[in-house]
N, C-alpha and C. Protein backbone atom coordinates (compact mmCIF):
# COMPACT_ATOMS: atom_id res chain seq x y z
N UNK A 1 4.68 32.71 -63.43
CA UNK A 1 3.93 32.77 -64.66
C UNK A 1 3.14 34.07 -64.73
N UNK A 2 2.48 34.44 -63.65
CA UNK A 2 1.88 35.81 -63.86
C UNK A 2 2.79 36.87 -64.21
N UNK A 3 4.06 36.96 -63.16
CA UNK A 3 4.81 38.05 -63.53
C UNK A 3 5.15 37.83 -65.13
N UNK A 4 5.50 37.13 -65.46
CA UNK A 4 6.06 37.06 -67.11
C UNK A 4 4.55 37.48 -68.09
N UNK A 5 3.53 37.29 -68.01
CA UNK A 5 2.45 37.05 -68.71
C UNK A 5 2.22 38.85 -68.49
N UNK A 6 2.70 39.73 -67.52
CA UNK A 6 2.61 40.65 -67.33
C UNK A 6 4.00 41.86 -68.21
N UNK A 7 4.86 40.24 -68.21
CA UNK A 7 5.66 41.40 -69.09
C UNK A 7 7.23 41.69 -68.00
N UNK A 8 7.02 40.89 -66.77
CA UNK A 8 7.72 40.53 -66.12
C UNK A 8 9.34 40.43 -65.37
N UNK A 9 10.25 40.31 -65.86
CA UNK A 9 10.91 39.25 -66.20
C UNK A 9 11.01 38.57 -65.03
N UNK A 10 11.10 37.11 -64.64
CA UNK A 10 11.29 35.85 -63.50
C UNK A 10 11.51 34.80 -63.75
N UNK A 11 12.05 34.72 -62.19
CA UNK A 11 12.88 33.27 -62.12
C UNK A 11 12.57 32.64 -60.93
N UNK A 12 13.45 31.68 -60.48
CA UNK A 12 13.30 31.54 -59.02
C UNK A 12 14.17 30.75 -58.76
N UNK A 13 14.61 30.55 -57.35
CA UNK A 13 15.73 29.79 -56.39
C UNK A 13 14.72 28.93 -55.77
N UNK A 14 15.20 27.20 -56.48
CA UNK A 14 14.97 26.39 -54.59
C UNK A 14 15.48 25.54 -54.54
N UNK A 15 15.89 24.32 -54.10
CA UNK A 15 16.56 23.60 -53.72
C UNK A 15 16.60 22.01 -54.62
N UNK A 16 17.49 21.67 -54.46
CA UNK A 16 17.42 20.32 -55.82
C UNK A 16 16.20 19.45 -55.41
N UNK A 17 15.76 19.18 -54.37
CA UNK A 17 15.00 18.38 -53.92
C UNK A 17 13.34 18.94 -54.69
N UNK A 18 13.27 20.26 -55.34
CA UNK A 18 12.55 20.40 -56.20
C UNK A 18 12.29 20.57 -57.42
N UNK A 19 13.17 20.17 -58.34
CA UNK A 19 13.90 20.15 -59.87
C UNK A 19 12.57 19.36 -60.34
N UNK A 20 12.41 17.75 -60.10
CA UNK A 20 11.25 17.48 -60.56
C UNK A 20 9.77 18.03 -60.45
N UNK A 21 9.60 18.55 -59.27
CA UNK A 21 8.28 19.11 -59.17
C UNK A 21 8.51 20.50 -60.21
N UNK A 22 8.87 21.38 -60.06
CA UNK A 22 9.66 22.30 -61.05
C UNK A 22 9.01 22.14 -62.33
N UNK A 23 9.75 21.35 -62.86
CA UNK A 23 9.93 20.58 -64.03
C UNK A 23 8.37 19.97 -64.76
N UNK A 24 7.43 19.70 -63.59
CA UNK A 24 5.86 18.94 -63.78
C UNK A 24 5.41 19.99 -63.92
N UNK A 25 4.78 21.00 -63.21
CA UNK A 25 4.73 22.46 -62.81
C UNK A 25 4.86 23.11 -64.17
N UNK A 26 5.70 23.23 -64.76
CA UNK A 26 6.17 24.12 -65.74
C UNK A 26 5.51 23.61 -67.01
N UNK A 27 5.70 22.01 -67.55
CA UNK A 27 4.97 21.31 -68.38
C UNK A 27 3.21 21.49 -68.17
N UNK A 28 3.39 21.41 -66.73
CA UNK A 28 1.59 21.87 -67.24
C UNK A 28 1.31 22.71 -67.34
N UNK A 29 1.99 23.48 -66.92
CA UNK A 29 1.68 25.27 -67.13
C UNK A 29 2.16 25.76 -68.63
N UNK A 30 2.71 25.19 -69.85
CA UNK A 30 3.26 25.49 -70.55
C UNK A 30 4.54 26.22 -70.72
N UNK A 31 4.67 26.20 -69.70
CA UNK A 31 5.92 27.37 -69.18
C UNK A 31 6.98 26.99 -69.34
N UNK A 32 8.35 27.97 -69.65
CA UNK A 32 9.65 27.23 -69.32
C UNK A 32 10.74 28.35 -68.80
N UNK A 33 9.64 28.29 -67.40
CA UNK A 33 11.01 29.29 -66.31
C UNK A 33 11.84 29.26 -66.12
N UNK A 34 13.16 30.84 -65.83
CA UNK A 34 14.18 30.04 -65.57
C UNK A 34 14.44 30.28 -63.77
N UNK A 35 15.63 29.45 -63.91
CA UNK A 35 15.39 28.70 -62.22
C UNK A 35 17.05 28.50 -61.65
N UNK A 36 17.37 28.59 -60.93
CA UNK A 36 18.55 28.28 -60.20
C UNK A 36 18.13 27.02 -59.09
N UNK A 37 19.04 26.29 -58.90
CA UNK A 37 18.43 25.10 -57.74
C UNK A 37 20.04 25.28 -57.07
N UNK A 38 19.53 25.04 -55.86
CA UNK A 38 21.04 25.18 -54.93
C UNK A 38 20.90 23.28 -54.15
N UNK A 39 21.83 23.11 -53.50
CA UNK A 39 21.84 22.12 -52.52
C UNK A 39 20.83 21.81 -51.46
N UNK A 40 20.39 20.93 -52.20
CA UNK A 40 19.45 20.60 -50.93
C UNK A 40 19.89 19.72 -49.28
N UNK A 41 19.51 19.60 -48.08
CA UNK A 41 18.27 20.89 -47.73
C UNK A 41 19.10 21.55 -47.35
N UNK A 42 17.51 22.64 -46.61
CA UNK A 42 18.18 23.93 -46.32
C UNK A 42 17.67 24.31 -44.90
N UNK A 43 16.46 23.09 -44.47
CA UNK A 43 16.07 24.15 -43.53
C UNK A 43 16.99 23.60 -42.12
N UNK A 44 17.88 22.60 -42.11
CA UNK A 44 18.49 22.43 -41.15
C UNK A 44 20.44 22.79 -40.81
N UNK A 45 20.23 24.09 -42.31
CA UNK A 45 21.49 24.52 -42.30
C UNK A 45 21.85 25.96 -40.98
N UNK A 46 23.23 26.05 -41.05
CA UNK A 46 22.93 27.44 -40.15
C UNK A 46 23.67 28.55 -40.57
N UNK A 47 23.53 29.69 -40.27
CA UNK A 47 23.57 30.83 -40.55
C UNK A 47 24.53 30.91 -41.66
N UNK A 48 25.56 30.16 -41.01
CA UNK A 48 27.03 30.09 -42.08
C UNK A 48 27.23 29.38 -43.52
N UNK A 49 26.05 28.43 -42.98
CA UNK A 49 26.22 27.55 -44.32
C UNK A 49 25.13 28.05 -45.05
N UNK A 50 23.81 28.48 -44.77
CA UNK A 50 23.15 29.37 -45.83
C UNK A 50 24.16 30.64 -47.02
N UNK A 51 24.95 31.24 -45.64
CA UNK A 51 25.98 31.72 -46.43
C UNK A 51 26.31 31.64 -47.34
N UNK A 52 27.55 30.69 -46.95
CA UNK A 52 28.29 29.79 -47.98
C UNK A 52 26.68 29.25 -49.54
N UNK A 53 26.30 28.96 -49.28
CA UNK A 53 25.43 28.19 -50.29
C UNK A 53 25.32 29.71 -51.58
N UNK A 54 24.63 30.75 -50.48
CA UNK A 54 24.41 32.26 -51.22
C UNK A 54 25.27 32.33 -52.31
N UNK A 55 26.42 32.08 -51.65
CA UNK A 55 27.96 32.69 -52.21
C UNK A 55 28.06 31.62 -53.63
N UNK A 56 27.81 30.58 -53.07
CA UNK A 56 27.75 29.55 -54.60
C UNK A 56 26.79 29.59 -55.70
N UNK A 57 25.40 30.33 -55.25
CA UNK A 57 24.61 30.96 -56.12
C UNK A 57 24.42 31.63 -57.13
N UNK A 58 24.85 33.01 -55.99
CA UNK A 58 25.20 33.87 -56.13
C UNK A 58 25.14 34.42 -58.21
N UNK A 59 26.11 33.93 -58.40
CA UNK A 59 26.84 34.07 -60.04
C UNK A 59 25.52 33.51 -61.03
N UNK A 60 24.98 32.12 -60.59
CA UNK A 60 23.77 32.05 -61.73
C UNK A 60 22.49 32.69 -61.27
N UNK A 61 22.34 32.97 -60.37
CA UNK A 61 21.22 33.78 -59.70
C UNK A 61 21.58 35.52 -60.58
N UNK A 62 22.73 36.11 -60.69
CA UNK A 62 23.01 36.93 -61.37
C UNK A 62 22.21 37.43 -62.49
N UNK A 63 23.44 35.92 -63.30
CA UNK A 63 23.08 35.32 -64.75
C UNK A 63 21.46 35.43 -65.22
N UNK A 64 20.40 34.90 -64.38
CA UNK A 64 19.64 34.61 -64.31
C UNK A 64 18.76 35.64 -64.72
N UNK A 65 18.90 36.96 -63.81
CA UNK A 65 18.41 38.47 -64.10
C UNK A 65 18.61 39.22 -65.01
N UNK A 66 19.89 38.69 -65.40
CA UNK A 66 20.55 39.65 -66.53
C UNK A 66 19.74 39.11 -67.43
N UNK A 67 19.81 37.93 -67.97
CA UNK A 67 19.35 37.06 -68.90
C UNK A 67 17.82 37.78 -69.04
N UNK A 68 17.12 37.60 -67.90
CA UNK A 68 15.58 37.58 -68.01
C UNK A 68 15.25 39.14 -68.50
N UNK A 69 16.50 40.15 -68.26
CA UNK A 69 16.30 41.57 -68.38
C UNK A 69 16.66 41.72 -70.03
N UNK A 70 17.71 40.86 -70.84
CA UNK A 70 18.05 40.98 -72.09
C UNK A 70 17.15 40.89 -72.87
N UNK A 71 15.89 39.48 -72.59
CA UNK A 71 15.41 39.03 -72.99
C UNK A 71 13.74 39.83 -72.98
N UNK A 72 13.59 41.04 -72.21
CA UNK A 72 12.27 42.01 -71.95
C UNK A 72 12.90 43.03 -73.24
């Protein structure tokens, strides 16, 4: 929210297991960030499967920048 209020553009990556908090977060903040959510969890993945996850990202995490850069 600061970065955008600054003129910004942002997003963010985290894991499905935070979509609802996300989602509360944003309503009270008035906000409506945008967000990529990958597979949750993560912290007991390893090297390879963080990887792999990146790689599935990857494309809306892109999307995501481009978008937020069209939109400045």
């Amino acid at each position: 929210m600061d970065l955008e209020s600054r003129g910004i553009p942002s997003g963010f990556v985290a894991s499905t297991e935070f979509i609802q908090a996300a989602d509360a977060q944003a309503q009270s903040l008035g906000i409506c960030p945008a967000s990529v959510f990958v597979p949750h969890p993560i912290q007991d993945r390893s090297d390879a499967e963080m990887t792999d996850l990146a790689k599935e990202a990857v494309d809306a995490i892109i999307a995501m920048v481009v978008d937020k850069q069209n939109q400045a």
